[in-house]
PDB file of N, CA and C in Angstrom:
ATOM      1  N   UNK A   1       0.839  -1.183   0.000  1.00  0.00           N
ATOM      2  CA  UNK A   1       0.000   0.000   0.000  1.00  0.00           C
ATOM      3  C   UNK A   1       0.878   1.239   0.000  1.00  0.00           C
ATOM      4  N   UNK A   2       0.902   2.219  -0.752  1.00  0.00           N
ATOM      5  CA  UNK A   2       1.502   3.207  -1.024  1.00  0.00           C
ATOM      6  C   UNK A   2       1.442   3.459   0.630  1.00  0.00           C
ATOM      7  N   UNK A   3       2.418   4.361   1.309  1.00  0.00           N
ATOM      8  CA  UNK A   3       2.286   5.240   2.398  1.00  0.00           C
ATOM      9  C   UNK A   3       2.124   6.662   2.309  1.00  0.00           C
ATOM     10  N   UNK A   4       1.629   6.969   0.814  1.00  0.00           N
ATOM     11  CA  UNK A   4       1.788   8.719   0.891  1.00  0.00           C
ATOM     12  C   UNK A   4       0.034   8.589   0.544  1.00  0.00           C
ATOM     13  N   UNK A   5      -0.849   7.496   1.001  1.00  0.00           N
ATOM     14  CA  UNK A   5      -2.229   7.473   0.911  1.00  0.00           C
ATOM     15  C   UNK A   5      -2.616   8.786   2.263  1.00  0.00           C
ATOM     16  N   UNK A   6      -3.733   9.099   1.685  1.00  0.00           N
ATOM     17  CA  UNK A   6      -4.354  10.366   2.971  1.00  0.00           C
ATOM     18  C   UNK A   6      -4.961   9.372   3.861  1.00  0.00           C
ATOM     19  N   UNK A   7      -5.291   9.189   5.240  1.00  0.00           N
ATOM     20  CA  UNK A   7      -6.671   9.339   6.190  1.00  0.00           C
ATOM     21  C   UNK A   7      -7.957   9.215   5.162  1.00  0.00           C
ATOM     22  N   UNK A   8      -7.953  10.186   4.249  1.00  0.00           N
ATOM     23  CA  UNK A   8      -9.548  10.071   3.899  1.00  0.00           C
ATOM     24  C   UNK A   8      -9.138   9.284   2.534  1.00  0.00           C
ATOM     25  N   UNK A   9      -8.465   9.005   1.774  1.00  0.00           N
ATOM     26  CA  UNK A   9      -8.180   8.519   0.982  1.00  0.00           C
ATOM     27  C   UNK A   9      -8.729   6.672   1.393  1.00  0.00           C
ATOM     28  N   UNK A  10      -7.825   6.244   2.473  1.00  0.00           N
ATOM     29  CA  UNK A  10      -7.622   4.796   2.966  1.00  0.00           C
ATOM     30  C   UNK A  10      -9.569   4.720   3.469  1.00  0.00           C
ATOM     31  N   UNK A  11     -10.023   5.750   4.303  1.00  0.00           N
ATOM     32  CA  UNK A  11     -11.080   5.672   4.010  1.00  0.00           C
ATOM     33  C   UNK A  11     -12.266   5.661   3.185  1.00  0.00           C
ATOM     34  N   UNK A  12     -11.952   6.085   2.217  1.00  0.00           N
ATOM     35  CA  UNK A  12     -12.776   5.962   0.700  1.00  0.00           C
ATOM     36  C   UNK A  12     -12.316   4.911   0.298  1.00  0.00           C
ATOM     37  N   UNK A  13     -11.448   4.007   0.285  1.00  0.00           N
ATOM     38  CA  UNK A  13     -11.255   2.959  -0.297  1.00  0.00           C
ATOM     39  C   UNK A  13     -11.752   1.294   0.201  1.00  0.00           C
ATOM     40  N   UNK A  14     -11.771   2.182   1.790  1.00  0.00           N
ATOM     41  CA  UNK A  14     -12.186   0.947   3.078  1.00  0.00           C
ATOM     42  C   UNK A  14     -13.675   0.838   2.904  1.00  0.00           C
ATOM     43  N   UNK A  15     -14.724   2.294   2.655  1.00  0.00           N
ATOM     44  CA  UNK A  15     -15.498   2.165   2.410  1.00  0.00           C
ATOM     45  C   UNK A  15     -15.961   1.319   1.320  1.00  0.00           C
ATOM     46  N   UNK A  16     -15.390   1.667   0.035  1.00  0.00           N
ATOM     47  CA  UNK A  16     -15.339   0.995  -1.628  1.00  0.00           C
ATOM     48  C   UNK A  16     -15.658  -0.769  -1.268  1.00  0.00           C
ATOM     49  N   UNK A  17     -14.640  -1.158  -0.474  1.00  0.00           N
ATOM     50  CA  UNK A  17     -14.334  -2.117  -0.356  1.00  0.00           C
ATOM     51  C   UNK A  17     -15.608  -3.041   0.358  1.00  0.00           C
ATOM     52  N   UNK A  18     -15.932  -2.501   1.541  1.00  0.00           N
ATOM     53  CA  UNK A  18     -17.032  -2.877   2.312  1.00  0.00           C
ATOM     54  C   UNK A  18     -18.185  -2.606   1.619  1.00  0.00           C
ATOM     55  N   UNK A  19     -18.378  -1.966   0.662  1.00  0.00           N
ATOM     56  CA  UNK A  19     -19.703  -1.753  -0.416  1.00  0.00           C
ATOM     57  C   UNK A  19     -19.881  -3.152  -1.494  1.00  0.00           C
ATOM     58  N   UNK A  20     -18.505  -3.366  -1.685  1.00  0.00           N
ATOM     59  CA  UNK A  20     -18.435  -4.454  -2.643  1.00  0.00           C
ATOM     60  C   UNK A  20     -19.009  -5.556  -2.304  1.00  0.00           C
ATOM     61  N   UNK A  21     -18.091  -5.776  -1.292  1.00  0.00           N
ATOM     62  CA  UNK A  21     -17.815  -7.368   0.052  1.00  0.00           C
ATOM     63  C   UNK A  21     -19.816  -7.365   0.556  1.00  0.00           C
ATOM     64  N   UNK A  22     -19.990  -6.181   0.889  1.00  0.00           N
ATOM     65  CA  UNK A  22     -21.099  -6.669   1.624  1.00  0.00           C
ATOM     66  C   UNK A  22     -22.457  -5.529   1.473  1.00  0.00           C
ATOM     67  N   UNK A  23     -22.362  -5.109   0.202  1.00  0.00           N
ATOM     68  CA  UNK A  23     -23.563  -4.491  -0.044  1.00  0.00           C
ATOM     69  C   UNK A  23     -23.340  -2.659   0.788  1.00  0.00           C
ATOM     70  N   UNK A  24     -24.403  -1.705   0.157  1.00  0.00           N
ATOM     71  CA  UNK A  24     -24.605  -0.656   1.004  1.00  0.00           C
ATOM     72  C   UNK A  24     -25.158  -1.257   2.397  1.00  0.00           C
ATOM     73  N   UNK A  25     -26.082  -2.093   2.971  1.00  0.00           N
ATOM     74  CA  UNK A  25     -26.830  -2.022   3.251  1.00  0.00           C
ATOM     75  C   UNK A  25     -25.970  -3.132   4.721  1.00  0.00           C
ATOM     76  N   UNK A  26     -25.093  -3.824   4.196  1.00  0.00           N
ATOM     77  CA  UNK A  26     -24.566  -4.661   4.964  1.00  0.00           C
ATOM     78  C   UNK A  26     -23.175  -3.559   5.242  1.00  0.00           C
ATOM     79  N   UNK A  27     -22.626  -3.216   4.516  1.00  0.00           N
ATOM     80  CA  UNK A  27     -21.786  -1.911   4.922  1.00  0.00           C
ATOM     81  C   UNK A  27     -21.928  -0.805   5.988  1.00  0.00           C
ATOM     82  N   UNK A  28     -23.253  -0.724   6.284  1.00  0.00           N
ATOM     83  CA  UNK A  28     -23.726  -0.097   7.556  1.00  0.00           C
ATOM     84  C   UNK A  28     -23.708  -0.649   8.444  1.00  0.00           C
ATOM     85  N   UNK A  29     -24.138  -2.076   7.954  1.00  0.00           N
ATOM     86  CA  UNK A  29     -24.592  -2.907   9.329  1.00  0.00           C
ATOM     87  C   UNK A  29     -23.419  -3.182   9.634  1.00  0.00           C
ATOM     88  N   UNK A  30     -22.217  -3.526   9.470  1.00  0.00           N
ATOM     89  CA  UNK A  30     -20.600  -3.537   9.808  1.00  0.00           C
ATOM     90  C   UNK A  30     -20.299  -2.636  10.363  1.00  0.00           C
ATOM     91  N   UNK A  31     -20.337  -0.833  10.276  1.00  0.00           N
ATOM     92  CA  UNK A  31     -19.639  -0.512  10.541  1.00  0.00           C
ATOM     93  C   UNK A  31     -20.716   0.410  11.809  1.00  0.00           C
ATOM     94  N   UNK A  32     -21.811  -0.296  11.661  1.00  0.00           N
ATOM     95  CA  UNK A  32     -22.701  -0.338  13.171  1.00  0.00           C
ATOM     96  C   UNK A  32     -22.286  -0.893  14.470  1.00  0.00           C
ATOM     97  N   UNK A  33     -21.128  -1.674  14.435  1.00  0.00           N
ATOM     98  CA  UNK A  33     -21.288  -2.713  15.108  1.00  0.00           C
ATOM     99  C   UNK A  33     -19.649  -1.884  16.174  1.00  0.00           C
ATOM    100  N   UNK A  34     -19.032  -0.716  15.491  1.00  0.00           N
ATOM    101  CA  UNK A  34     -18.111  -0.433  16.476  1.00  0.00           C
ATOM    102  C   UNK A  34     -18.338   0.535  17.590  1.00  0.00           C
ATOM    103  N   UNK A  35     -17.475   0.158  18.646  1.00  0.00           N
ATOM    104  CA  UNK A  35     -18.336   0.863  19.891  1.00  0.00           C
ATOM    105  C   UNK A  35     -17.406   2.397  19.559  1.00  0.00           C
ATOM    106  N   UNK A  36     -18.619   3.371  20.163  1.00  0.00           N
ATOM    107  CA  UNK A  36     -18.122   4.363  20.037  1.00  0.00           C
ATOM    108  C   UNK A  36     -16.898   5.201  21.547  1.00  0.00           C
ATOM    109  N   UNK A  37     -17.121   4.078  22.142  1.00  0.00           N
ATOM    110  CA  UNK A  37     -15.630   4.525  23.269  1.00  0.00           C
ATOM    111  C   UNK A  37     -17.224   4.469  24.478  1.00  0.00           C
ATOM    112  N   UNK A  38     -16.039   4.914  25.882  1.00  0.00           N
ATOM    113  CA  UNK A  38     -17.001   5.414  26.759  1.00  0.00           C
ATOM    114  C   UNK A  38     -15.853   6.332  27.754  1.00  0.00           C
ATOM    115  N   UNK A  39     -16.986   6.893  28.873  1.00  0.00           N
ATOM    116  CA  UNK A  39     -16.191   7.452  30.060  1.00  0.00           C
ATOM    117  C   UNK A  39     -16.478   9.288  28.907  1.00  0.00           C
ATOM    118  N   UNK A  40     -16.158  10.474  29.666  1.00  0.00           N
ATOM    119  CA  UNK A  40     -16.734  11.503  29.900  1.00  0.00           C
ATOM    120  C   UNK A  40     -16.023  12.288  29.126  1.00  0.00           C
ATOM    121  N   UNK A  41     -15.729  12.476  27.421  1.00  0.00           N
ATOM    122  CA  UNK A  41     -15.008  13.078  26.848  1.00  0.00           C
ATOM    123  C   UNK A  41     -14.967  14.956  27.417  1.00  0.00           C
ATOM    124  N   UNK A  42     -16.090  15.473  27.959  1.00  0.00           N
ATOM    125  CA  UNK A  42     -15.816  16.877  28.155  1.00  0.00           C
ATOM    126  C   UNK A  42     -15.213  16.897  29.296  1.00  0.00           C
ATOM    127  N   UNK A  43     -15.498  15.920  30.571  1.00  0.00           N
ATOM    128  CA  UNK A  43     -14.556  16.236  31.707  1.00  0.00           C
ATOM    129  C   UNK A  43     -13.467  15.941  31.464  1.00  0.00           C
ATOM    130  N   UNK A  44     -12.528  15.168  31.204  1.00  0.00           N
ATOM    131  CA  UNK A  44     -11.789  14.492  30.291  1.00  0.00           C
ATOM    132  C   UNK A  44     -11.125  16.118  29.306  1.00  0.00           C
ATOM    133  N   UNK A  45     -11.639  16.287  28.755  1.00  0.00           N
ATOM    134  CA  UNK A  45     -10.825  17.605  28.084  1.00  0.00           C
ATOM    135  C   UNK A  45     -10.884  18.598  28.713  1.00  0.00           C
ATOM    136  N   UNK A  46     -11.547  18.919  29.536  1.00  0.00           N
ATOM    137  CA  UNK A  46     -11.541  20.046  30.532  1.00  0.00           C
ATOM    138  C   UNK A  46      -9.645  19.664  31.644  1.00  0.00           C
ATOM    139  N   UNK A  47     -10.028  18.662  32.139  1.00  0.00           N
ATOM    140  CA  UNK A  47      -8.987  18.339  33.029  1.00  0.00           C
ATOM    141  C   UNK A  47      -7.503  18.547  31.990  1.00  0.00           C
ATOM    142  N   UNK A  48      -8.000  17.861  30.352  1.00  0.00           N
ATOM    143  CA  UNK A  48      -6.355  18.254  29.719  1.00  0.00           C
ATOM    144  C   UNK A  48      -5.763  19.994  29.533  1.00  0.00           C
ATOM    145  N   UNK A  49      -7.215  20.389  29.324  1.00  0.00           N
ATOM    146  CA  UNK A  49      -6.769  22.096  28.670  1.00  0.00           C
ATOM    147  C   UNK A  49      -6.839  22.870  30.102  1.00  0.00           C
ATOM    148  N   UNK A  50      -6.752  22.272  30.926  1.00  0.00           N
ATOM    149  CA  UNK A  50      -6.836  23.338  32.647  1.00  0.00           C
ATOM    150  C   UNK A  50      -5.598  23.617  32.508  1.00  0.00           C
ATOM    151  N   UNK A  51      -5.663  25.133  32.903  1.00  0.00           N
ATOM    152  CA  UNK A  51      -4.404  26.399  32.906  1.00  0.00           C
ATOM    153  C   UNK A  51      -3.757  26.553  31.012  1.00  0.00           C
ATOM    154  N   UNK A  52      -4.391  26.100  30.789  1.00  0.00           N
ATOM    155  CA  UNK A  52      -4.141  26.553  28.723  1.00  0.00           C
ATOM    156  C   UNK A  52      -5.453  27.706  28.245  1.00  0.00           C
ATOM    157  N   UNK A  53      -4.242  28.719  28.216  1.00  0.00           N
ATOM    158  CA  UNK A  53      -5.134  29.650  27.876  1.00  0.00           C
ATOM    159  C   UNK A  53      -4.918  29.939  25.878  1.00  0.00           C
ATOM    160  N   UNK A  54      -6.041  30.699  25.646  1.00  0.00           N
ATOM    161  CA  UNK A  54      -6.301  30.974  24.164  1.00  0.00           C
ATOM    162  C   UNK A  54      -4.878  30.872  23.335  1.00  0.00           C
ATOM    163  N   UNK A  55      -4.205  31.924  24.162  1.00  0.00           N
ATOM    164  CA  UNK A  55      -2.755  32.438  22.914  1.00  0.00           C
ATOM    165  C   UNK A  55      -1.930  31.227  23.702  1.00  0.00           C
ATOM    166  N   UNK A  56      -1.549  30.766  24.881  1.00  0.00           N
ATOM    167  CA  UNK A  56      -1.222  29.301  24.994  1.00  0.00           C
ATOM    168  C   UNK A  56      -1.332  28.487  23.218  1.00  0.00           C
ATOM    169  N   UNK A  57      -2.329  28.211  23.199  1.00  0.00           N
ATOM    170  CA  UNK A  57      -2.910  26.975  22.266  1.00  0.00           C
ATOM    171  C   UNK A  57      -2.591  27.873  20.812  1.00  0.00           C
ATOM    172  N   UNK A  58      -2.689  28.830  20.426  1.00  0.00           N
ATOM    173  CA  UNK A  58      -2.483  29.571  19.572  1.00  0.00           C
ATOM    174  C   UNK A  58      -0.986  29.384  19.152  1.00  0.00           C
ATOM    175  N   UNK A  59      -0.116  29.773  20.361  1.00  0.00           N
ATOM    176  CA  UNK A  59       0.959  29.535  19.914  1.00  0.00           C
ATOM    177  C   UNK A  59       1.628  28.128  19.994  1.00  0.00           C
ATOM    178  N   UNK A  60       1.258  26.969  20.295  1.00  0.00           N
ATOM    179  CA  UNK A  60       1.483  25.544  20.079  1.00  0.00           C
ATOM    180  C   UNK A  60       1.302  25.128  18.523  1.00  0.00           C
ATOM    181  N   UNK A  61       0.003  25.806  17.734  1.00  0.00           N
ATOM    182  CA  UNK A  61      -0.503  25.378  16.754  1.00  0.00           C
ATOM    183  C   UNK A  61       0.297  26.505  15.652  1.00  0.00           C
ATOM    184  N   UNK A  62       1.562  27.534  15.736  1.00  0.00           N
ATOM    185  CA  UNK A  62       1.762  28.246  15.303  1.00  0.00           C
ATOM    186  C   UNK A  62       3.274  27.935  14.868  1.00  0.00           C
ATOM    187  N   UNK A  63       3.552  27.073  16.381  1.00  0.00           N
ATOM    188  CA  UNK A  63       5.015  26.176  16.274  1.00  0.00           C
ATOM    189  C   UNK A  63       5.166  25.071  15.618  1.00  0.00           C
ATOM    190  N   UNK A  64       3.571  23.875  15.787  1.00  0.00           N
ATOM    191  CA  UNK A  64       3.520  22.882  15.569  1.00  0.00           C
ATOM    192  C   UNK A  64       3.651  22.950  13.680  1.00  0.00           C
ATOM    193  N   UNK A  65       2.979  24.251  13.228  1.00  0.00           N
ATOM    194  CA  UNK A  65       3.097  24.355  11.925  1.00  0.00           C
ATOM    195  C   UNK A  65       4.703  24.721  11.345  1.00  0.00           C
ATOM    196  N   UNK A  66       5.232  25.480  11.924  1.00  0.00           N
ATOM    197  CA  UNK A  66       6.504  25.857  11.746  1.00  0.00           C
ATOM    198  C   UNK A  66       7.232  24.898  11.903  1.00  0.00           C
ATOM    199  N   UNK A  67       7.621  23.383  12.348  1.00  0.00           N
ATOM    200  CA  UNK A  67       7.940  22.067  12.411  1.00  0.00           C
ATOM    201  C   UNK A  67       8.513  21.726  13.358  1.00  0.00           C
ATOM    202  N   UNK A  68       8.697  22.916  14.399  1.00  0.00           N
ATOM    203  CA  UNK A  68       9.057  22.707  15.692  1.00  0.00           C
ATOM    204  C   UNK A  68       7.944  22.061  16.544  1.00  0.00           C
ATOM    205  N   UNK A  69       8.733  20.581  17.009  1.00  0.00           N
ATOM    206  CA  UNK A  69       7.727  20.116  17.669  1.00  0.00           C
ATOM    207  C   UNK A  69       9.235  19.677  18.708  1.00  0.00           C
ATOM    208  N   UNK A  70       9.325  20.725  20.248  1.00  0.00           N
ATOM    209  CA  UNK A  70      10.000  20.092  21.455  1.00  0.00           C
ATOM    210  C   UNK A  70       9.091  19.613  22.582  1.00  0.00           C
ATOM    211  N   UNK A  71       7.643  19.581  22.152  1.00  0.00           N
ATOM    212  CA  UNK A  71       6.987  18.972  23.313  1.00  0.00           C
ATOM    213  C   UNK A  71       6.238  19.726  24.353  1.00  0.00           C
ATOM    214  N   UNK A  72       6.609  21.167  24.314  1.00  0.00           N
ATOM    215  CA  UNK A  72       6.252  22.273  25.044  1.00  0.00           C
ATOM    216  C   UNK A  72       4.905  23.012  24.320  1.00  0.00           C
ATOM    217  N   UNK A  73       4.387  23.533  25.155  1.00  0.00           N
ATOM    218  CA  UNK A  73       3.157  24.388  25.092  1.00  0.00           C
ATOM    219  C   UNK A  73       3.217  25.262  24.525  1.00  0.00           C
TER     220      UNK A  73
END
């Protein structure tokens, strides 16, 4: 499999595939069947972003683009 495939790419194809194999209709019913997680995603992100303020996160996503990635905030 190529590795320069996108995320949505491998997914359009996973889909393709499961359309073939098992119908639209069975293609749902497959991909019905995964659990969607559990436990409290907003408390849970509240507890990660406590003391991260706006320009905090602003400037992570400003570095992270610039290709500096040391791990810091």
């Amino acid at each position: 499999m190529n590795q320069d495939i996108t995320p949505a790419q491998i997914r359009g194809k996973g889909i393709r595939a499961l359309v073939e194999a098992l119908g639209p209709v069975g293609m749902a019913r497959f991909l019905q069947q995964f659990d969607t997680g559990s436990g409290d995603y907003t408390k849970e992100r509240e507890c990660w972003l406590r003391g991260i303020t706006l320009d905090d996160a602003l400037r992570e996503i400003k570095r992270r683009r610039e290709g500096r990635d040391d791990g810091h905030v």
